[in-house]
N, C-alpha and C. Protein backbone atom coordinates (compact mmCIF):
# COMPACT_ATOMS: atom_id res chain seq x y z
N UNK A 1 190.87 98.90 121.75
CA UNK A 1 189.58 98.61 121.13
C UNK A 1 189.44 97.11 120.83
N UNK A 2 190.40 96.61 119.82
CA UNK A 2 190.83 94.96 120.19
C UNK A 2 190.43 94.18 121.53
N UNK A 3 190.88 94.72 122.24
CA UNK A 3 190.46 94.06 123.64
C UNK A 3 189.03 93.86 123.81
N UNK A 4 188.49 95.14 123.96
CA UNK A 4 187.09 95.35 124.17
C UNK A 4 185.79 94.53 123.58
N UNK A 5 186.46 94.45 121.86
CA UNK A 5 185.42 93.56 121.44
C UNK A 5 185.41 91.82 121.69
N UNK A 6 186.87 91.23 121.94
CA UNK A 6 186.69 90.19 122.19
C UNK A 6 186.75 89.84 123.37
N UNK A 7 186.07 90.66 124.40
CA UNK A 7 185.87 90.16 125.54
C UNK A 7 184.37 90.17 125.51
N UNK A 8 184.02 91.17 124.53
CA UNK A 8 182.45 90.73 124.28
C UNK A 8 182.05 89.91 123.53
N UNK A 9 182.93 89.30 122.58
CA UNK A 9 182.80 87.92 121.96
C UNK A 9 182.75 86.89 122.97
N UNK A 10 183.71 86.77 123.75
CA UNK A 10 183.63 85.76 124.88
C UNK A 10 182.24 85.65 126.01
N UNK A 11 182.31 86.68 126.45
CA UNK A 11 180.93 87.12 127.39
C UNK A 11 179.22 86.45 126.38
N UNK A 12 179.28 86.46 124.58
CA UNK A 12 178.34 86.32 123.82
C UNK A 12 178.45 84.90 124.34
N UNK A 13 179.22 84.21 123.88
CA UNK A 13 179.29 82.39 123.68
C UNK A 13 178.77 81.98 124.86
N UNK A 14 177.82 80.67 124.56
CA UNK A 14 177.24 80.08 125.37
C UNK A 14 177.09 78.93 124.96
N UNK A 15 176.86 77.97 125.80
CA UNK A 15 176.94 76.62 125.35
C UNK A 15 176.05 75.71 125.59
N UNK A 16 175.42 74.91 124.43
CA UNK A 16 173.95 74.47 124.62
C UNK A 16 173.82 73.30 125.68
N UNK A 17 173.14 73.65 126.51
CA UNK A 17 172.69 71.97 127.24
C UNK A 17 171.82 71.20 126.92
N UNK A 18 171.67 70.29 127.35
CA UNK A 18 171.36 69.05 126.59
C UNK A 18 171.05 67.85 128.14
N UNK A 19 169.81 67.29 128.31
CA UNK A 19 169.92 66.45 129.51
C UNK A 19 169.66 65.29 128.91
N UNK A 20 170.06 63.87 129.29
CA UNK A 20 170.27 62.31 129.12
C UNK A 20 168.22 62.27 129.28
N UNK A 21 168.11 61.34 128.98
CA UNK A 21 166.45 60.80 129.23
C UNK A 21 166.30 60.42 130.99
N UNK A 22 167.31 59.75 131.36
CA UNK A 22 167.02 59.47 133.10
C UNK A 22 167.63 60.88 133.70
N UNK A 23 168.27 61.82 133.29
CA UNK A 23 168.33 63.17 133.67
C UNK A 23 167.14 64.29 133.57
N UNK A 24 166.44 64.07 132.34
CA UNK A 24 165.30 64.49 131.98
C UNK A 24 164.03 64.23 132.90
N UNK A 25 164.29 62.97 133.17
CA UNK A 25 162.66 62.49 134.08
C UNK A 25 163.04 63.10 135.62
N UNK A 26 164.38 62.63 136.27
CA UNK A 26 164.75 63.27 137.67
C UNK A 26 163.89 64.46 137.43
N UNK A 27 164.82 65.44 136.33
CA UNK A 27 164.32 66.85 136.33
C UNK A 27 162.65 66.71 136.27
N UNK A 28 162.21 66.04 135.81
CA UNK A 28 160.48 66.38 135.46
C UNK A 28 159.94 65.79 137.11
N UNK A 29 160.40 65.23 137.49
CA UNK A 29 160.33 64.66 138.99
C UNK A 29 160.52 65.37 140.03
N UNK A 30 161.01 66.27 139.96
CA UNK A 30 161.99 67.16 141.21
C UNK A 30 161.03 68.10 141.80
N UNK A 31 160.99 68.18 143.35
CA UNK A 31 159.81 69.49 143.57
C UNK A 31 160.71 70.32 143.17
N UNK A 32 159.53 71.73 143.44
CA UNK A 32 159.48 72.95 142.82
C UNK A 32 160.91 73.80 143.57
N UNK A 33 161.29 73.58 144.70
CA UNK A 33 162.44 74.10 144.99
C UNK A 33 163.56 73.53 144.70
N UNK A 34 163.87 72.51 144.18
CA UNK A 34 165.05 71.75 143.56
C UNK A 34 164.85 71.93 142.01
N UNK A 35 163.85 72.24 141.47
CA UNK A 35 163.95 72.36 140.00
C UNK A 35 164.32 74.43 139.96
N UNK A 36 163.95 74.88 140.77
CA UNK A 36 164.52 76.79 140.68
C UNK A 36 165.99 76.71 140.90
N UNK A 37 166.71 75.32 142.02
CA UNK A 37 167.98 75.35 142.04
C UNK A 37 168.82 74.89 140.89
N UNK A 38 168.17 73.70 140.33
CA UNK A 38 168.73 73.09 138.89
C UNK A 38 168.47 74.24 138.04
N UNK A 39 167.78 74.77 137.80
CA UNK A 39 167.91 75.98 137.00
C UNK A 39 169.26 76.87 136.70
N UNK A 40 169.57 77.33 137.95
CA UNK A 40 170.33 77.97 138.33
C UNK A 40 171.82 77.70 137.81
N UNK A 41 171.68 75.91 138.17
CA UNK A 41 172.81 75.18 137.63
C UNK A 41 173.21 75.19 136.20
N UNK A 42 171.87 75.14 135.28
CA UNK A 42 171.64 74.94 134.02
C UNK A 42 172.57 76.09 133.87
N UNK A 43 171.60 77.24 134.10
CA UNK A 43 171.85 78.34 133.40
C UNK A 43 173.30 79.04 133.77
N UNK A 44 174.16 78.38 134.64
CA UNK A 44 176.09 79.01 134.96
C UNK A 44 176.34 77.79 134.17
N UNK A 45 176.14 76.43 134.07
CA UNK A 45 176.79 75.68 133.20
C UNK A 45 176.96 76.18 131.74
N UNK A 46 176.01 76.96 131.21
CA UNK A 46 175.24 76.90 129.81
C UNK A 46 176.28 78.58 129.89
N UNK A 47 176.77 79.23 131.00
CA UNK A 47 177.71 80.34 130.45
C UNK A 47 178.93 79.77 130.72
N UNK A 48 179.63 79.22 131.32
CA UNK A 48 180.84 78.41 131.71
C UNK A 48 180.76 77.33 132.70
N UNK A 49 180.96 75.86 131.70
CA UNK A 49 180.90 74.52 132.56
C UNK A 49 182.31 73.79 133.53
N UNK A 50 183.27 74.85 133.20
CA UNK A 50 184.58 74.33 133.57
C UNK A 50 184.59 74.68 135.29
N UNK A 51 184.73 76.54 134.98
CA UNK A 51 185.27 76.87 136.83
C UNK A 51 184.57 77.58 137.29
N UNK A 52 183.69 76.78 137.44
CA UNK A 52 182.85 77.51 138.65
C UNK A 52 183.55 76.97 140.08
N UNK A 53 182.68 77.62 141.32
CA UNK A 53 183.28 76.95 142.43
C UNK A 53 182.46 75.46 142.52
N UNK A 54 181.59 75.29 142.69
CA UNK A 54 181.00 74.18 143.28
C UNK A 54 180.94 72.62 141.75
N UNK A 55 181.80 72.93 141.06
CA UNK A 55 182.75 71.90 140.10
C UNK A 55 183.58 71.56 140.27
N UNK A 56 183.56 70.28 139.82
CA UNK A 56 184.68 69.26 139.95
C UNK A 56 184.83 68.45 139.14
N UNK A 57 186.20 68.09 138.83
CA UNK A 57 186.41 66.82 137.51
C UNK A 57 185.99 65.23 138.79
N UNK A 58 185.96 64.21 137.91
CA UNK A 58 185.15 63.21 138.39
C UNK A 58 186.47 62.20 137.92
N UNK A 59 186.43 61.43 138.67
CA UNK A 59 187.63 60.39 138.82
C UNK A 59 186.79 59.07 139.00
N UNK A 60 187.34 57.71 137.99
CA UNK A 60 186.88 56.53 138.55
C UNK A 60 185.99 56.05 136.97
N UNK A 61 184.87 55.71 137.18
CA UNK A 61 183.80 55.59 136.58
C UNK A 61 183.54 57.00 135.50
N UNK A 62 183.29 57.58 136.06
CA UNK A 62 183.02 59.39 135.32
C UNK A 62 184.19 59.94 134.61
N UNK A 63 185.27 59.33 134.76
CA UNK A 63 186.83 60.03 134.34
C UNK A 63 185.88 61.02 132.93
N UNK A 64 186.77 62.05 133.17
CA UNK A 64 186.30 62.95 131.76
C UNK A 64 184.81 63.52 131.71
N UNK A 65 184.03 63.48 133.03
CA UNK A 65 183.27 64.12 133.50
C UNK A 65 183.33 64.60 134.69
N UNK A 66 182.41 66.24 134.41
CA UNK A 66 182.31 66.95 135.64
C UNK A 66 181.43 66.94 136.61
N UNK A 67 181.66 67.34 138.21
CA UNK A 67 180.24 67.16 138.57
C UNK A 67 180.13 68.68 139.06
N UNK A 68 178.25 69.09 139.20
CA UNK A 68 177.97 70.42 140.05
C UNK A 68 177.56 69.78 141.17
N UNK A 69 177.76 70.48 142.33
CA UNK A 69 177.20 70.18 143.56
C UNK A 69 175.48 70.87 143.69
N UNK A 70 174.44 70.47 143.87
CA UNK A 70 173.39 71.48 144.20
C UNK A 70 173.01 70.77 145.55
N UNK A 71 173.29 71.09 146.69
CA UNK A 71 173.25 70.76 147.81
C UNK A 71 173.23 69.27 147.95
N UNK A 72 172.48 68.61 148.48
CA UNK A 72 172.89 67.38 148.36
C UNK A 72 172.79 66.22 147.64
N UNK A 73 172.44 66.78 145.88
CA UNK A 73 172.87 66.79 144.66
C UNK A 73 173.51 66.29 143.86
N UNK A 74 174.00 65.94 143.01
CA UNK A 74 175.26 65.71 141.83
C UNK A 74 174.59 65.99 140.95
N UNK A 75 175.03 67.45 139.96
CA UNK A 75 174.80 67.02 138.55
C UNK A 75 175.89 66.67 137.97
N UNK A 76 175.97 65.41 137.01
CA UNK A 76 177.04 65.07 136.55
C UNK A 76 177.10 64.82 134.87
N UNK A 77 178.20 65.71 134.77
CA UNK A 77 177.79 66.06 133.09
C UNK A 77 178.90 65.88 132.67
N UNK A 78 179.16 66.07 130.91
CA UNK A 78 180.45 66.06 130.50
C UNK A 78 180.18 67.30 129.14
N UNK A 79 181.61 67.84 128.64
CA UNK A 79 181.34 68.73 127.45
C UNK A 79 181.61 68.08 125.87
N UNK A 80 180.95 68.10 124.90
CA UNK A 80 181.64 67.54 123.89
C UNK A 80 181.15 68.72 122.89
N UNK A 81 181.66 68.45 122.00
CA UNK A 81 182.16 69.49 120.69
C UNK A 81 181.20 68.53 119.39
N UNK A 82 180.13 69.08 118.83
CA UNK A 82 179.15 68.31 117.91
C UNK A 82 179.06 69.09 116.98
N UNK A 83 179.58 68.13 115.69
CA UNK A 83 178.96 69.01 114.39
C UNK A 83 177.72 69.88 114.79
N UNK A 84 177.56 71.24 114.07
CA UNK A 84 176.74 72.29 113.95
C UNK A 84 175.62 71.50 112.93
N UNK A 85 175.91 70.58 111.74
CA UNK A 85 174.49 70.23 110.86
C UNK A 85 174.78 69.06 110.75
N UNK A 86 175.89 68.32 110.70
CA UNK A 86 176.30 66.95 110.90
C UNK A 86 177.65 66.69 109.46
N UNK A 87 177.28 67.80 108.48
CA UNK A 87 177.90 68.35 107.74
C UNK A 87 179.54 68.74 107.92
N UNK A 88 179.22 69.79 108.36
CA UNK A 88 180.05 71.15 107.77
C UNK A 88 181.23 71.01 109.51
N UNK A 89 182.09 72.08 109.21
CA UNK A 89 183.59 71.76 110.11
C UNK A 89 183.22 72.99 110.95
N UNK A 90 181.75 73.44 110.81
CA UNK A 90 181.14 74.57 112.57
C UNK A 90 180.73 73.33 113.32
N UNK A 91 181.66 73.79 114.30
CA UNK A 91 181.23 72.77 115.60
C UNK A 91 181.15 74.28 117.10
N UNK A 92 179.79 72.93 117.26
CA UNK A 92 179.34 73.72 118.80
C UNK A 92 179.39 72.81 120.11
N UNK A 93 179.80 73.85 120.81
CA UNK A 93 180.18 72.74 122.41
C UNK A 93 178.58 72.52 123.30
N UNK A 94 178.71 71.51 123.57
CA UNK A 94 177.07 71.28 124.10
C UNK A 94 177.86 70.55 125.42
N UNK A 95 177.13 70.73 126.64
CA UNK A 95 176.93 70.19 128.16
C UNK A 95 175.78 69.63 127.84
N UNK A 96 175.94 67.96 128.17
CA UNK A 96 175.68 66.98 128.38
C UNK A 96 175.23 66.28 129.85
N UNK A 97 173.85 66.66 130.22
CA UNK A 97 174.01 66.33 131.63
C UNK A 97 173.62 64.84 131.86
N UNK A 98 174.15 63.89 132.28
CA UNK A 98 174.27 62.68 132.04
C UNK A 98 173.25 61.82 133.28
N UNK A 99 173.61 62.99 134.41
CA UNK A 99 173.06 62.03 135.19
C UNK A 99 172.02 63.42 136.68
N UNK A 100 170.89 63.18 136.99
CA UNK A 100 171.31 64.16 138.27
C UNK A 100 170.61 63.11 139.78
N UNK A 101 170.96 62.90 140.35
CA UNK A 101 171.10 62.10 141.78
C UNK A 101 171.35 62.43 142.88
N UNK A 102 171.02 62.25 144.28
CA UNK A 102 170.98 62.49 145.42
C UNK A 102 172.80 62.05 145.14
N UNK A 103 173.63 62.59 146.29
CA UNK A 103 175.10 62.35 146.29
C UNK A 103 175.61 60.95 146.93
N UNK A 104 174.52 60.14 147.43
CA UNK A 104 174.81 58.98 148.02
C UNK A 104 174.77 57.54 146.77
N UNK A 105 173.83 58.13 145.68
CA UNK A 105 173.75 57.30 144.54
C UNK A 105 174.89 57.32 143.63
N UNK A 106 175.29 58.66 143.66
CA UNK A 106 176.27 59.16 142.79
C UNK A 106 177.39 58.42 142.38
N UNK A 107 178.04 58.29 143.87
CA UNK A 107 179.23 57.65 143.96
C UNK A 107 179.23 56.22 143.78
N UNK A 108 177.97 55.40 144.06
CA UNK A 108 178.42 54.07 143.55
C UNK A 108 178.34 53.89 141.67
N UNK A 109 179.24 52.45 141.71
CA UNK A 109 179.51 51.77 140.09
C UNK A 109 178.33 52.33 139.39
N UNK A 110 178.27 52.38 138.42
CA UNK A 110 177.49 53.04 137.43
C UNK A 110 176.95 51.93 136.75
C-alpha cells in the first residue's frame, strides 16, 4: 500500500515553467505549428525536465543547462529550486526556459 501511494505522489508533482522575455517573444512569434510543438515540449518538461529522450545536458557556455530538441529547434532551459513566498523553507522547482532558437543560433557564444 506504501508503494502505491507514493508513486502517486510522484506521478502528482509537477514543475512550474517559467519562459525568459526573449523566450517569451520567440514563443509569441512562432507559427501555429511550432507553437502546438512547443507546447508539447512545455507540457513533458513541466512533468519531468531531466530524461526524456530528446534531452540533453549542455556543455560550454550553457554548462548546467539542458537542451530539448523540437526539430530543428533548441529549447534551452535550466531547473532551479525558488523559495515558495520568498519567506518560508517550501521550495518549488521551476524550468526556466532561457532561450528557444533555430539550432544553428544555438550553438554559437552567447
Amino acid at each position: 500500500m506504501l508503494a502505491k501511494s507514493f508513486l502517486l505522489m510522484q506521478f502528482a508533482a509537477m514543475y512550474e515553467l517559467e519562459l525568459t522575455r526573449k523566450a517569451q517573444k520567440f514563443y509569441e512569434n512562432a507559427d501555429a505549428s511550432l507553437v502546438r510543438r512547443l507546447n508539447q515540449c512545455f507540457d513533458q518538461l513541466r512533468q519531468d525536465p531531466y530524461s526524456l529522450s530528446n534531452v540533453k545536458a549542455m556543455k560550454g557556455n550553457y554548462e548546467g543547462c539542458f537542451r530539448y530538441r523540437v526539430g530543428d529547434y533548441r529549447v534551452i532551459y535550466r531547473i532551479d529550486e525558488i523559495s515558495s513566498d520568498g519567506h518560508s523553507d517550501e521550495m518549488r522547482e521551476v524550468v526556466i526556459v532561457l532561450l528557444i532558437a533555430h539550432r544553428r543560433e544555438v550553438y554559437h557564444d552567447r
